[in-house]
Protein backbone atom coordinates (compact mmCIF):
# COMPACT_ATOMS: atom_id res chain seq x y z
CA UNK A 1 100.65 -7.53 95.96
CA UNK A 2 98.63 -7.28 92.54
CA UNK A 3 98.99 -3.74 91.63
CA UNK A 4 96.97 -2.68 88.13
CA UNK A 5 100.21 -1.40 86.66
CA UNK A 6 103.69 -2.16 87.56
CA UNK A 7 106.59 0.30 86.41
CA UNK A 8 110.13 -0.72 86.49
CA UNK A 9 113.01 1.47 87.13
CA UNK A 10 112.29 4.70 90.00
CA UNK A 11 113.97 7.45 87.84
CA UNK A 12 112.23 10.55 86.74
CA UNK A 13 110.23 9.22 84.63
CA UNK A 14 109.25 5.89 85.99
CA UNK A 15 108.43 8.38 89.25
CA UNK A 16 106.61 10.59 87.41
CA UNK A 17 104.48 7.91 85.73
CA UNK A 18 103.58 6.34 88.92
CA UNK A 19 102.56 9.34 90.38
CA UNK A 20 100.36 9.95 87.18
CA UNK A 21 98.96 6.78 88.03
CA UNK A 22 98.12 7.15 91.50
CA UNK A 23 96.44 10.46 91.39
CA UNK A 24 94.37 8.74 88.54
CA UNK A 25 93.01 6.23 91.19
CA UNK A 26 95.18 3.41 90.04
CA UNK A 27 97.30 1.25 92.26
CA UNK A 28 100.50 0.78 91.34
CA UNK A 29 103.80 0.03 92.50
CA UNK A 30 107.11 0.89 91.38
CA UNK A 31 110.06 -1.65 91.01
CA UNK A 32 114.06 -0.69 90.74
CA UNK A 33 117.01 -2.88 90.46
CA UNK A 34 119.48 -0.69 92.27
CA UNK A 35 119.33 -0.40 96.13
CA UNK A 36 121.10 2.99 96.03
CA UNK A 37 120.96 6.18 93.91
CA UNK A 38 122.76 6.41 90.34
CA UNK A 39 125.16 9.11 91.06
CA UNK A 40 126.45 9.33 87.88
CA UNK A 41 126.46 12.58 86.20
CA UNK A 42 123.18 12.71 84.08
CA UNK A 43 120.72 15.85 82.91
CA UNK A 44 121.92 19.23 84.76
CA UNK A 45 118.17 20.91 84.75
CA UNK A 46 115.01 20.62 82.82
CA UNK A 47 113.09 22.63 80.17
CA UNK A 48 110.61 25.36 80.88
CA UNK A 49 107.74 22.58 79.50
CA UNK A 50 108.83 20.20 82.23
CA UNK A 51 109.24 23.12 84.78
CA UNK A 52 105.19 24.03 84.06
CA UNK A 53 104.05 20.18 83.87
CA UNK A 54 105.68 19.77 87.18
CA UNK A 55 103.66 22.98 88.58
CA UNK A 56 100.43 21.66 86.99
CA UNK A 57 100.92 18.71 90.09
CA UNK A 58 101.54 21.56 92.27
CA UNK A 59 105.55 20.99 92.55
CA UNK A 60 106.34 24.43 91.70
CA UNK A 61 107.63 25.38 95.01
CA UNK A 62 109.47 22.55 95.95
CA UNK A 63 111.41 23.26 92.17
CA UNK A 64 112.19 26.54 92.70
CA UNK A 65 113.50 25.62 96.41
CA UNK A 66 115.70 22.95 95.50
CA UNK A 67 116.73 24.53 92.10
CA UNK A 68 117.96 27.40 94.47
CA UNK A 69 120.65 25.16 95.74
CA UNK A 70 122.67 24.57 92.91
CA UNK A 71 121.81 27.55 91.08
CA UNK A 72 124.62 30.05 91.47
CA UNK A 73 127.22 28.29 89.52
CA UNK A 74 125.28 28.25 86.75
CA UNK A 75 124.77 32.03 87.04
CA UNK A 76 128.40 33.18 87.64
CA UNK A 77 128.91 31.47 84.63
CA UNK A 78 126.08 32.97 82.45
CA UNK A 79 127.96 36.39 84.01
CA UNK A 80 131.45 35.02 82.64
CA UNK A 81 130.01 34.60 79.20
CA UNK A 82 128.40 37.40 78.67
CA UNK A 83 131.38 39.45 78.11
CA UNK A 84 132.40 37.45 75.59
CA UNK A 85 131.69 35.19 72.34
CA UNK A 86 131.72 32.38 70.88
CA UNK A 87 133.55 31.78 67.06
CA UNK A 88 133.40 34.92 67.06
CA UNK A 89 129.76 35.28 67.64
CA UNK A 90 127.84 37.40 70.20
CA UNK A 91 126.36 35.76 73.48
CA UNK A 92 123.10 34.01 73.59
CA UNK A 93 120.71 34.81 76.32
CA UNK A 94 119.73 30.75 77.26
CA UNK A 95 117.85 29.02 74.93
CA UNK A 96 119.89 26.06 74.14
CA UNK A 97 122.49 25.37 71.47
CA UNK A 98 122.52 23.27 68.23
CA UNK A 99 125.64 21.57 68.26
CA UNK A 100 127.96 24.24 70.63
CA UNK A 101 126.10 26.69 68.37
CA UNK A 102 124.28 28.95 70.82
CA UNK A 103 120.85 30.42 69.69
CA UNK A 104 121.25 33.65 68.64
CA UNK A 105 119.93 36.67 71.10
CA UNK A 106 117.66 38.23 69.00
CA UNK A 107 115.29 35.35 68.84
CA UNK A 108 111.51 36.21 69.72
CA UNK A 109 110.95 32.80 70.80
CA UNK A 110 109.22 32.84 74.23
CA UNK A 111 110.98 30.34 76.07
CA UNK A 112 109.46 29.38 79.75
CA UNK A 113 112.07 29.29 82.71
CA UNK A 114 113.62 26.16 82.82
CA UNK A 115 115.15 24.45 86.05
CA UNK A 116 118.56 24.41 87.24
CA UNK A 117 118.08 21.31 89.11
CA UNK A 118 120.42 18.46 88.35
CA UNK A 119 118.82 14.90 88.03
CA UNK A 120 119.17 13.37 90.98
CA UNK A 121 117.93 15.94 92.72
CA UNK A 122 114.68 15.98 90.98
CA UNK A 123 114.75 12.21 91.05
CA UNK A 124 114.94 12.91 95.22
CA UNK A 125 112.18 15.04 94.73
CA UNK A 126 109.86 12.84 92.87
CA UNK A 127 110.47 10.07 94.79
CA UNK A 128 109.50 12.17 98.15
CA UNK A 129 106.20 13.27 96.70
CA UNK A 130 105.31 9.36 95.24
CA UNK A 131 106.03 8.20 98.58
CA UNK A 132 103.70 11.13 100.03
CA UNK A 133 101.03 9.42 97.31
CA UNK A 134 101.41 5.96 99.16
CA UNK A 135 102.91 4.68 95.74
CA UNK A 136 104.98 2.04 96.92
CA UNK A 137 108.56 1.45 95.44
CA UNK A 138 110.34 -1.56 95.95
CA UNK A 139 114.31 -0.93 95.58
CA UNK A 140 116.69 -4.52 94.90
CA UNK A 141 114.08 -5.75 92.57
CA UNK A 142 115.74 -6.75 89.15
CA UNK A 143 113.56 -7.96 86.29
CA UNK A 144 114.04 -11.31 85.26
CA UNK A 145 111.18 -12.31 83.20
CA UNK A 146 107.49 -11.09 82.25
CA UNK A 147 104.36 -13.23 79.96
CA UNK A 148 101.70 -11.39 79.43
CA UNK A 149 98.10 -12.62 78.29
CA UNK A 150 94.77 -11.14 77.01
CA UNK A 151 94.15 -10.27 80.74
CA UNK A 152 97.85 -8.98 81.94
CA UNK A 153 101.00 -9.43 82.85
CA UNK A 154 102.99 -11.91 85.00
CA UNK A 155 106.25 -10.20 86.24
CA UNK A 156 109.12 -12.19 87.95
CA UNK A 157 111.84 -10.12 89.92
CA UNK A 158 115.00 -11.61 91.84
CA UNK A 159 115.40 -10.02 94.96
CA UNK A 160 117.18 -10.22 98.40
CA UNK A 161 114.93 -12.59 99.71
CA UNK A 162 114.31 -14.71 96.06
CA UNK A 163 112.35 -14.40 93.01
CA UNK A 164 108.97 -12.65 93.58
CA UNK A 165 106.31 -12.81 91.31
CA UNK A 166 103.79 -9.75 90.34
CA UNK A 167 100.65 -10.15 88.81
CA UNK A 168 99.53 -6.75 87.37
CA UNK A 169 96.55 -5.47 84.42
CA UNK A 170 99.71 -3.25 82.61
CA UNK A 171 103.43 -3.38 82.78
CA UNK A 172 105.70 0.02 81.93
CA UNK A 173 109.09 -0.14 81.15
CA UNK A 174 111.11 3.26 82.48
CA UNK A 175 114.52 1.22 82.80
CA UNK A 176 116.57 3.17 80.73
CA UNK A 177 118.25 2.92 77.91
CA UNK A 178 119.35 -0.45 78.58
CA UNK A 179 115.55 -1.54 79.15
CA UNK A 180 115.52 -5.09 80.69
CA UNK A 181 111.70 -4.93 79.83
CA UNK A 182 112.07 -3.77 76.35
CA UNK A 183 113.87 -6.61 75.28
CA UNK A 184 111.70 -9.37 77.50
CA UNK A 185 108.79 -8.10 76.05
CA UNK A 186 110.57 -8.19 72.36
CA UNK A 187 110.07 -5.04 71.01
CA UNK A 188 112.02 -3.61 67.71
CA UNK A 189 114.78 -1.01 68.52
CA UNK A 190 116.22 0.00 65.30
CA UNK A 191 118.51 2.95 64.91
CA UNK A 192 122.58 3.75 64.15
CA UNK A 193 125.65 2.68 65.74
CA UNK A 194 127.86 5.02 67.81
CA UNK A 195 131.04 6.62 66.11
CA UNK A 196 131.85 8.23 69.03
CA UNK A 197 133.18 8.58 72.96
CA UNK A 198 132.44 11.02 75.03
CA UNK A 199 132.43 11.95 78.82
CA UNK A 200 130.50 14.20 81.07
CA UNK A 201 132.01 14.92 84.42
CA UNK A 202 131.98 17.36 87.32
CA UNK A 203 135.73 17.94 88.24
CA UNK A 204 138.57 19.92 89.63
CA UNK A 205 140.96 21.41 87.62
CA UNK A 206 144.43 23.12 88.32
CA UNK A 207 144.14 26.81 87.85
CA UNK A 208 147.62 26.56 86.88
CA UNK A 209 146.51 25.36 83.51
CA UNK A 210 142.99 27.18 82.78
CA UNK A 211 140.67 25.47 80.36
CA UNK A 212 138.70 28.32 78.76
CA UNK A 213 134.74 28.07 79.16
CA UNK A 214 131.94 27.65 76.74
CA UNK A 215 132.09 25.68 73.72
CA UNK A 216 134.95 24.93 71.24
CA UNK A 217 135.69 23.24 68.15
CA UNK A 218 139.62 21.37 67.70
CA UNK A 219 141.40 19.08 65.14
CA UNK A 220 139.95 16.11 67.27
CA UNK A 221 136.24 16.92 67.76
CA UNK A 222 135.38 19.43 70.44
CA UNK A 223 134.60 20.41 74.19
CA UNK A 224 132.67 22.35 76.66
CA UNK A 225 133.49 23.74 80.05
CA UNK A 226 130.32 24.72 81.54
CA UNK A 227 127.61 26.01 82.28
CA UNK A 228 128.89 25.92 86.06
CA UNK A 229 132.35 25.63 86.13
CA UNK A 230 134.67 22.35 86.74
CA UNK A 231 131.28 20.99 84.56
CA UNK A 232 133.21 19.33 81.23
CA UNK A 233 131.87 17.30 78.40
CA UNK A 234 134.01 15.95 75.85
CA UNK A 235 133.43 14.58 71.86
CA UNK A 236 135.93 12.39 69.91
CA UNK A 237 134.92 10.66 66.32
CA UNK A 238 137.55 7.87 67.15
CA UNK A 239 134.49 5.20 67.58
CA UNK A 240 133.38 3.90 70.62
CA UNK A 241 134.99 3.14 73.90
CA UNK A 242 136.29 -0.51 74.76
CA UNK A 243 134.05 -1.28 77.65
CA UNK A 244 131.52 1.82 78.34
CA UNK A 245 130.89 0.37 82.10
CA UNK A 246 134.48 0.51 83.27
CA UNK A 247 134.76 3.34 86.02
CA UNK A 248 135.78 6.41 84.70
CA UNK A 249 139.46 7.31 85.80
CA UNK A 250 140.70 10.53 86.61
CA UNK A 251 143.92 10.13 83.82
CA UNK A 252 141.23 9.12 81.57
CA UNK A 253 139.39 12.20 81.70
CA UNK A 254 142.89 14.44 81.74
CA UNK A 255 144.05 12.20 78.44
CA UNK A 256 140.54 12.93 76.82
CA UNK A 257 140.57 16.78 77.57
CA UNK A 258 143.85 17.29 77.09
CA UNK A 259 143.63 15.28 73.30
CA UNK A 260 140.60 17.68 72.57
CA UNK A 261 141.53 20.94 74.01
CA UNK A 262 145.46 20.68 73.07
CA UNK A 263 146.37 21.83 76.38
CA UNK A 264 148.55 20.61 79.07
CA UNK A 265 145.23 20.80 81.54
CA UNK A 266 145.44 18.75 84.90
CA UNK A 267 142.58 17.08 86.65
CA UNK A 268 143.07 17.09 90.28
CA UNK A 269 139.76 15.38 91.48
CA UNK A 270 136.96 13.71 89.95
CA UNK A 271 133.35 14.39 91.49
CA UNK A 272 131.34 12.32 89.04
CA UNK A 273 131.57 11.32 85.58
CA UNK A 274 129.98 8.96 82.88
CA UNK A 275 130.86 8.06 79.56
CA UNK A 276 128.15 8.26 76.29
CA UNK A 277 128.22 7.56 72.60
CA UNK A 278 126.39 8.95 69.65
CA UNK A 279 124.48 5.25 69.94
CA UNK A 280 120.56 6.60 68.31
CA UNK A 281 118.09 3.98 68.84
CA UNK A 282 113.92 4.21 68.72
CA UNK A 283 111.60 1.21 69.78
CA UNK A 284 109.67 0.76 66.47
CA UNK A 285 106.37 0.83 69.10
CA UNK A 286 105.80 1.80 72.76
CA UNK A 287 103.20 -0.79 73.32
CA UNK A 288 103.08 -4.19 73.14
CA UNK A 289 99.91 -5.76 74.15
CA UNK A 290 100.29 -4.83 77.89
CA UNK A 291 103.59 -3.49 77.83
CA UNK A 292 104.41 0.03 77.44
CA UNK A 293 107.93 1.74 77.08
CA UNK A 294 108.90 5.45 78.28
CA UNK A 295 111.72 7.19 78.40
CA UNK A 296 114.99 6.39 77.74
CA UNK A 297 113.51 2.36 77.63
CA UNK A 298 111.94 3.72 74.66
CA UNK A 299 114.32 6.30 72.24
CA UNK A 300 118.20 6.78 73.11
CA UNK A 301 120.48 9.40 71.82
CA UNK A 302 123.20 11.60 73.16
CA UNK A 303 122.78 14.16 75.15
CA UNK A 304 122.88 17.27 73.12
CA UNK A 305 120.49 20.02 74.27
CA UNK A 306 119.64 18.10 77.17
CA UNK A 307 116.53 16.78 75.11
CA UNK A 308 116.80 13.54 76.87
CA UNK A 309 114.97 13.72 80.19
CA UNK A 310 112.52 16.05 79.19
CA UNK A 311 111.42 13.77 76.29
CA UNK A 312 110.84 11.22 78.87
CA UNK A 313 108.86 13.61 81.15
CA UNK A 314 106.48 14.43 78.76
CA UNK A 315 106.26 10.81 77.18
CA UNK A 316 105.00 10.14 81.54
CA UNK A 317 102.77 12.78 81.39
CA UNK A 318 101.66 11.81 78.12
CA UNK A 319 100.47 7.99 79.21
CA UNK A 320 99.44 8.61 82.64
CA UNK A 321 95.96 9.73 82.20
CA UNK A 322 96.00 7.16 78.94
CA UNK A 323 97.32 3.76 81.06
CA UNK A 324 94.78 4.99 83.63
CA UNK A 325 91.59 5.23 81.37
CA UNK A 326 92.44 2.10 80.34
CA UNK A 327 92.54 0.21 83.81
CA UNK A 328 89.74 2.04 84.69
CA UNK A 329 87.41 0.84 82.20
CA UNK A 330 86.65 3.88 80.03
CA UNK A 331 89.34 4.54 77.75
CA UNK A 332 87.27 4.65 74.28
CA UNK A 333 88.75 2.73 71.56
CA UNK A 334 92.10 3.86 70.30
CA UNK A 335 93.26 5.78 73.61
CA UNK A 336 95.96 3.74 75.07
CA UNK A 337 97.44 3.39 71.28
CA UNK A 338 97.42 7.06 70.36
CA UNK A 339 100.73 7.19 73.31
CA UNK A 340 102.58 5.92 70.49
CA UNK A 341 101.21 7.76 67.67
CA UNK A 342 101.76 10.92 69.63
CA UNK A 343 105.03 10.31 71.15
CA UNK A 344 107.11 8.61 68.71
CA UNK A 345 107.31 11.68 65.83
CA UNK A 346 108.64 13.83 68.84
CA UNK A 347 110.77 11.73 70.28
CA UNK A 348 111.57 10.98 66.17
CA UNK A 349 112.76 14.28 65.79
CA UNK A 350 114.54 14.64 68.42
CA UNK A 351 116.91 11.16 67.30
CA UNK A 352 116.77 13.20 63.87
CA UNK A 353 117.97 16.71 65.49
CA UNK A 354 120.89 14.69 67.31
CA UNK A 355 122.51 12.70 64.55
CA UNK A 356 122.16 16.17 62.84
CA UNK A 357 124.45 17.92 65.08
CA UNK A 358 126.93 14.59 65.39
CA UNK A 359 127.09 15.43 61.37
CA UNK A 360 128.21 19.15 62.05
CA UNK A 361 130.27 18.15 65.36
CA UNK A 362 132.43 16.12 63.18
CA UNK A 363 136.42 17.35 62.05
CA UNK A 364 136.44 16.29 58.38
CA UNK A 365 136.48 19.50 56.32
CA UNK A 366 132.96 18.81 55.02
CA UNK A 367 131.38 18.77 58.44
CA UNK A 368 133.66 21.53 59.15
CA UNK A 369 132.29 23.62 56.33
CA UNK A 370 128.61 22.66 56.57
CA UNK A 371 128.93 24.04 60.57
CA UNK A 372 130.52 27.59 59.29
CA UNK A 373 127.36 27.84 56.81
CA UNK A 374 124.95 26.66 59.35
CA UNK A 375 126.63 29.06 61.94
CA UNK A 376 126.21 31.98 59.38
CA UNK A 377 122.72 30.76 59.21
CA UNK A 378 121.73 30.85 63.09
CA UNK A 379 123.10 34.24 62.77
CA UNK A 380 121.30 35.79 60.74
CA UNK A 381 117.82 33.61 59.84
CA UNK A 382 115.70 34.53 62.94
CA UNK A 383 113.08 32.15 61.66
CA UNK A 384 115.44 29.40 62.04
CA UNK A 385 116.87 30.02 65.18
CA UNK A 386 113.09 30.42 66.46
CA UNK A 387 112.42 27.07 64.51
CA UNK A 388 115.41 25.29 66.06
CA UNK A 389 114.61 26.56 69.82
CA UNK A 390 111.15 25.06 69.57
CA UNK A 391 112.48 22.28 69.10
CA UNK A 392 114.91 21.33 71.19
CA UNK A 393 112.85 22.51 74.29
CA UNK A 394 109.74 20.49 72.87
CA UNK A 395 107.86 23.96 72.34
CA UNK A 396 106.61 23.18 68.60
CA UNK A 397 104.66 20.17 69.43
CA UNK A 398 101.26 19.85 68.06
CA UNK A 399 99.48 16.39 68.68
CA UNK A 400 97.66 15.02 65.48
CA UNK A 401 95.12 16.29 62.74
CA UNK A 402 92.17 17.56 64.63
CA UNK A 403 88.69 17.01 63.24
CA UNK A 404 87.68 20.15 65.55
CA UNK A 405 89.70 22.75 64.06
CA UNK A 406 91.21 25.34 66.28
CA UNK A 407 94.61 27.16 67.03
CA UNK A 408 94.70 25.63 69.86
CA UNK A 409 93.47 22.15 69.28
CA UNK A 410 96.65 19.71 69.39
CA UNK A 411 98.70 22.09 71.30
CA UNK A 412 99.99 22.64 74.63
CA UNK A 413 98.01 25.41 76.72
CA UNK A 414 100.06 27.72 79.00
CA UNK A 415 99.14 27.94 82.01
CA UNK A 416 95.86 29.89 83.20
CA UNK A 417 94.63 30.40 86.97
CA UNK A 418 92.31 28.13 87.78
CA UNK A 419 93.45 25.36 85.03
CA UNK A 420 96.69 23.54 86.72
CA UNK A 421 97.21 21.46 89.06
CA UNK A 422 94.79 18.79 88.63
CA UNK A 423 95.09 15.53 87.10
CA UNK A 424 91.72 15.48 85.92
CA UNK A 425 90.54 16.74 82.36
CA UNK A 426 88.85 20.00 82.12
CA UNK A 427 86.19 21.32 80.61
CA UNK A 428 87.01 25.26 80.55
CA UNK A 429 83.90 27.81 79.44
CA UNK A 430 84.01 31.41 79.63
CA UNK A 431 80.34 31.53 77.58
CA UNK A 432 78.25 29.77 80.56
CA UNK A 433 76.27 27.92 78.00
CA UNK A 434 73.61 25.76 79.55
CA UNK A 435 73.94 23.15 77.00
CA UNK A 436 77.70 22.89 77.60
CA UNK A 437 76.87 22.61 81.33
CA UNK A 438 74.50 19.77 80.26
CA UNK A 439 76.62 18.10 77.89
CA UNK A 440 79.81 18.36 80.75
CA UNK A 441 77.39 16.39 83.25
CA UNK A 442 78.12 13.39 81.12
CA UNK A 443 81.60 13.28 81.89
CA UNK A 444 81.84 14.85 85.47
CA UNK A 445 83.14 11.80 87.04
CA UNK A 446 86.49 12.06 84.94
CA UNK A 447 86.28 15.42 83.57
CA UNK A 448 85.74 18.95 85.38
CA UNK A 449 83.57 21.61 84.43
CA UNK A 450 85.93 25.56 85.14
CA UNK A 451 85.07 28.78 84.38
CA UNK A 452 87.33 29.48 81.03
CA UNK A 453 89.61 32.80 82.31
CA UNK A 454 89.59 35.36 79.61
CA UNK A 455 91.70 34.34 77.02
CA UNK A 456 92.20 35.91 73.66
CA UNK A 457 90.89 33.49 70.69
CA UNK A 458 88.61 30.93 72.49
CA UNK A 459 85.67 30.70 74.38
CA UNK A 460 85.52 26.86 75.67
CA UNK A 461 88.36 24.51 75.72
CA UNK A 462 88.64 20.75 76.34
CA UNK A 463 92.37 20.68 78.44
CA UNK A 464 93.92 16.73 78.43
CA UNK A 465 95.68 16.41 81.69
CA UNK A 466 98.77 16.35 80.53
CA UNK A 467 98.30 20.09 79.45
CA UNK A 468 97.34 19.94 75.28
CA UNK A 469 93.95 20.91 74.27
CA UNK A 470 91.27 18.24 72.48
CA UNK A 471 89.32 21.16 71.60
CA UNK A 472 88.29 24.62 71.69
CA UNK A 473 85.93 27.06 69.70
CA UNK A 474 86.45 30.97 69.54
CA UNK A 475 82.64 31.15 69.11
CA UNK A 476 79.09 29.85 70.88
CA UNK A 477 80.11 26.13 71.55
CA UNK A 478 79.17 23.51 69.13
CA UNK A 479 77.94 20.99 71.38
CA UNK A 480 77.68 18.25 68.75
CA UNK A 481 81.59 18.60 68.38
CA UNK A 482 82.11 19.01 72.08
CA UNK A 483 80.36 15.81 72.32
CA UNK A 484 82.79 14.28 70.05
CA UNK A 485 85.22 15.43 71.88
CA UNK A 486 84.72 14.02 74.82
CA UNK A 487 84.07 10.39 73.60
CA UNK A 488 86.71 10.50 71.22
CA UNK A 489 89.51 11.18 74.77
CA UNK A 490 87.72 10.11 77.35
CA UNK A 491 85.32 7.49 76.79
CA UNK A 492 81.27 7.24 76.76
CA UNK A 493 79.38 9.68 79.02
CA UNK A 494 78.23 7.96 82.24
């Protein structure tokens, strides 16, 4: 087996990527160290941007259908807090919080339905529709080595049977955080040590003691029950734990809630739980020669706002098409290395936005004060709150400086009949120009020509598969920057 691009580690995003792959035309084949799923408690849904990148591949219905299994906790417990606030404050419809700082209700901020679907679920889900892509994914394969040359990459993996060895055009490391092929391959990861434990856990609690919901703020750090309940996550500034991989013990947890919550709470059963730090790292580059990092390989943080997995959706989505152009010959110069230039600012910002709210999380009186002010600001400054929701859920992201100026140009396109679910770039015209017709011919191997639904703003539109526009006009199309265009993303015309 000589796939063109090998991805290790079958999570979300290493799924995701494959699948990018595949409907691309590329072979590939997926390898994971573990034999059996992660259970421990990770990402509870995903964004509205992840929920409509996920119906571009036509997922939507499977989402909704398995999100309907695990959504009614989450909704009693919306209910619950709605009658109440918190610090005082009123209650946020969802859009995230900053810190345990909801987002205040008045915001304008257009915010698509995100997912309750936790993520191993979506990871089941995923892996289901790879397999239905004949993307195969080899479980008990662990990394040992890789050397790449000016022609690819040699992979060696220890398995059940002995070391195998891969020969493939392109390797991509979705490991994790931990990335086994981050540090083969060398790569910088630069970033600040953790200062502090916390857990996540799904639980049982006596009612005998009751530990109130939402987020609060103690003399030791703070904690949140929610948002489905016997759903806990804890913060302490005491520095990191001893050993992070022990199991996680059910006196542990009590000890750890009942330090933060200064209550005498009990902890009858343990469904799942992990511990985390405030540990913020970034790979200084997501590609070396033939190597490419995603996900959590590629930027880790904690996991306030649940920024994490989404990050590392769109970071998939982001190189599929890319990795693919590349193997397939047509990728015009610069392609495969705009991934990074793209990706790392948002992923960036996001590292920035999480040692931010570490800095107001923490119980030294300055922290203290600087989260009353910024609570009075969230308050009040709409523009803020609007600023900080597009942010966390990824909606403010505008790709590059655009020769081709637009609105549009650089930023993600909702979604318009006729333009999802395809893998393909499209070429969308409302005008029915002949000479864009002629100039789309060039292209119509890899990109496809769709009538542009009405749309206020823009006539044509050139959509990236991963959902941002490379370029649009409001007028008659200028072919000579359409042209452009076109070479400039996806290569020379046939």
């Amino acid at each position: 087996m000589n796939p063109d691009v090998v991805v290790v580690g079958a999570g979300p995003v290493g799924l995701l990527l494959a699948a990018e792959l595949s409907l691309s035309g590329v072979s590939v084949a997926v390898l994971e160290r573990l034999t059996e799923q992660n259970q421990a408690l990770k990402a509870g849904g995903i964004s509205g941007r992840s929920t409509q990148l996920l119906a571009r591949r036509g997922l939507a219905a499977r989402i909704a259908e398995e999100s309907a299994k695990y959504g009614e906790g989450f909704a009693s417990f919306a209910r619950e807090r709605a009658a109440s606030g918190v610090d005082g404050r009123p209650r946020a419809r969802f859009g995230g919080h900053f810190a345990g700082l909801p987002l205040n209700a008045e915001s304008s901020l257009e915010i698509p339905p995100p997912a309750v679907l936790p993520q191993q679920a979506l990871e089941r889900l995923l892996g289901a529709w790879v397999a239905e892509l004949g993307v195969p994914v080899l479980t008990g394969h662990e990394i040992t080595g890789l050397t790449q040359d000016a022609d690819g990459v040699t992979v060696h993996a220890r398995t059940g049977g002995g070391v195998k060895t891969i020969r493939c055009a392109y390797l991509a490391g979705c490991d994790g955080g931990r990335s086994t092929v981050r540090k083969l391959a060398g790569f910088a990861f630069p970033g600040t040590d953790p200062l502090t434990t916390g857990y996540q856990a799904t639980l049982t609690l006596d009612p005998a003691v009751p530990l109130p919901t939402g987020w609060h703020v103690t003399g030791r750090g703070l904690y949140a029950h929610g948002p489905k309940p016997g759903r806990i996550l804890t913060v302490e500034f005491a520095g990191p734990p001893a050993d992070r991989d022990a199991p996680v013990t059910r006196a542990e947890l009590q000890d750890a809630l009942r330090r933060v919550s200064d209550t005498d709470v009990v902890v009858t059963a343990v469904d799942s739980a992990a511990r985390f730090t405030d540990n913020t790292r970034q790979a200084a580059t997501y590609r070396t020669g033939r190597v490419l990092l995603a996900g959590d390989a590629a930027h880790v943080h904690p996991p306030f706002g649940g920024q994490g997995l989404n990050t590392g959706l769109q970071d998939a989505a982001n190189l599929g098409w890319k990795l693919a152009a590349a193997v397939r010959g047509w990728a015009p110069d610069g392609l495969l290395d705009s991934y990074t230039a793209e990706r790392h600012p948002v992923a960036e910002r996001v590292l920035e936005n999480t040692r931010a709210q570490i800095a107001i999380m923490r119980p030294d009186p300055h922290s203290r004060a600087m989260r009353a002010l910024f609570a009075q600001l969230l308050e009040a400054d709409v523009t803020l709150t609007e600023l900080l929701g597009a942010r966390l859920q990824g909606l403010d992201i505008r790709y590059g400086v655009s020769p081709w100026p637009h609105p549009l140009t650089g930023r993600y396109l909702p979604d318009l009949a006729g333009l999802a679910e395809t893998p393909r770039p499209i070429l969308a015209d409302r005008t029915g120009s002949t000479e864009v017709r002629a100039v789309a011919d060039g292209w119509s191997d890899r990109v496809d020509l769709r009538r542009l639904p009405e749309t206020p703003g823009v006539t044509a539109l050139l959509l990236r598969p991963d959902g941002y526009v490379a370029w649009a006009t409001d007028g008659t199309p200028d072919t000579t920057s359409l042209r452009e265009a076109l070479s400039t993303w996806f290569g020379k015309p046939r």
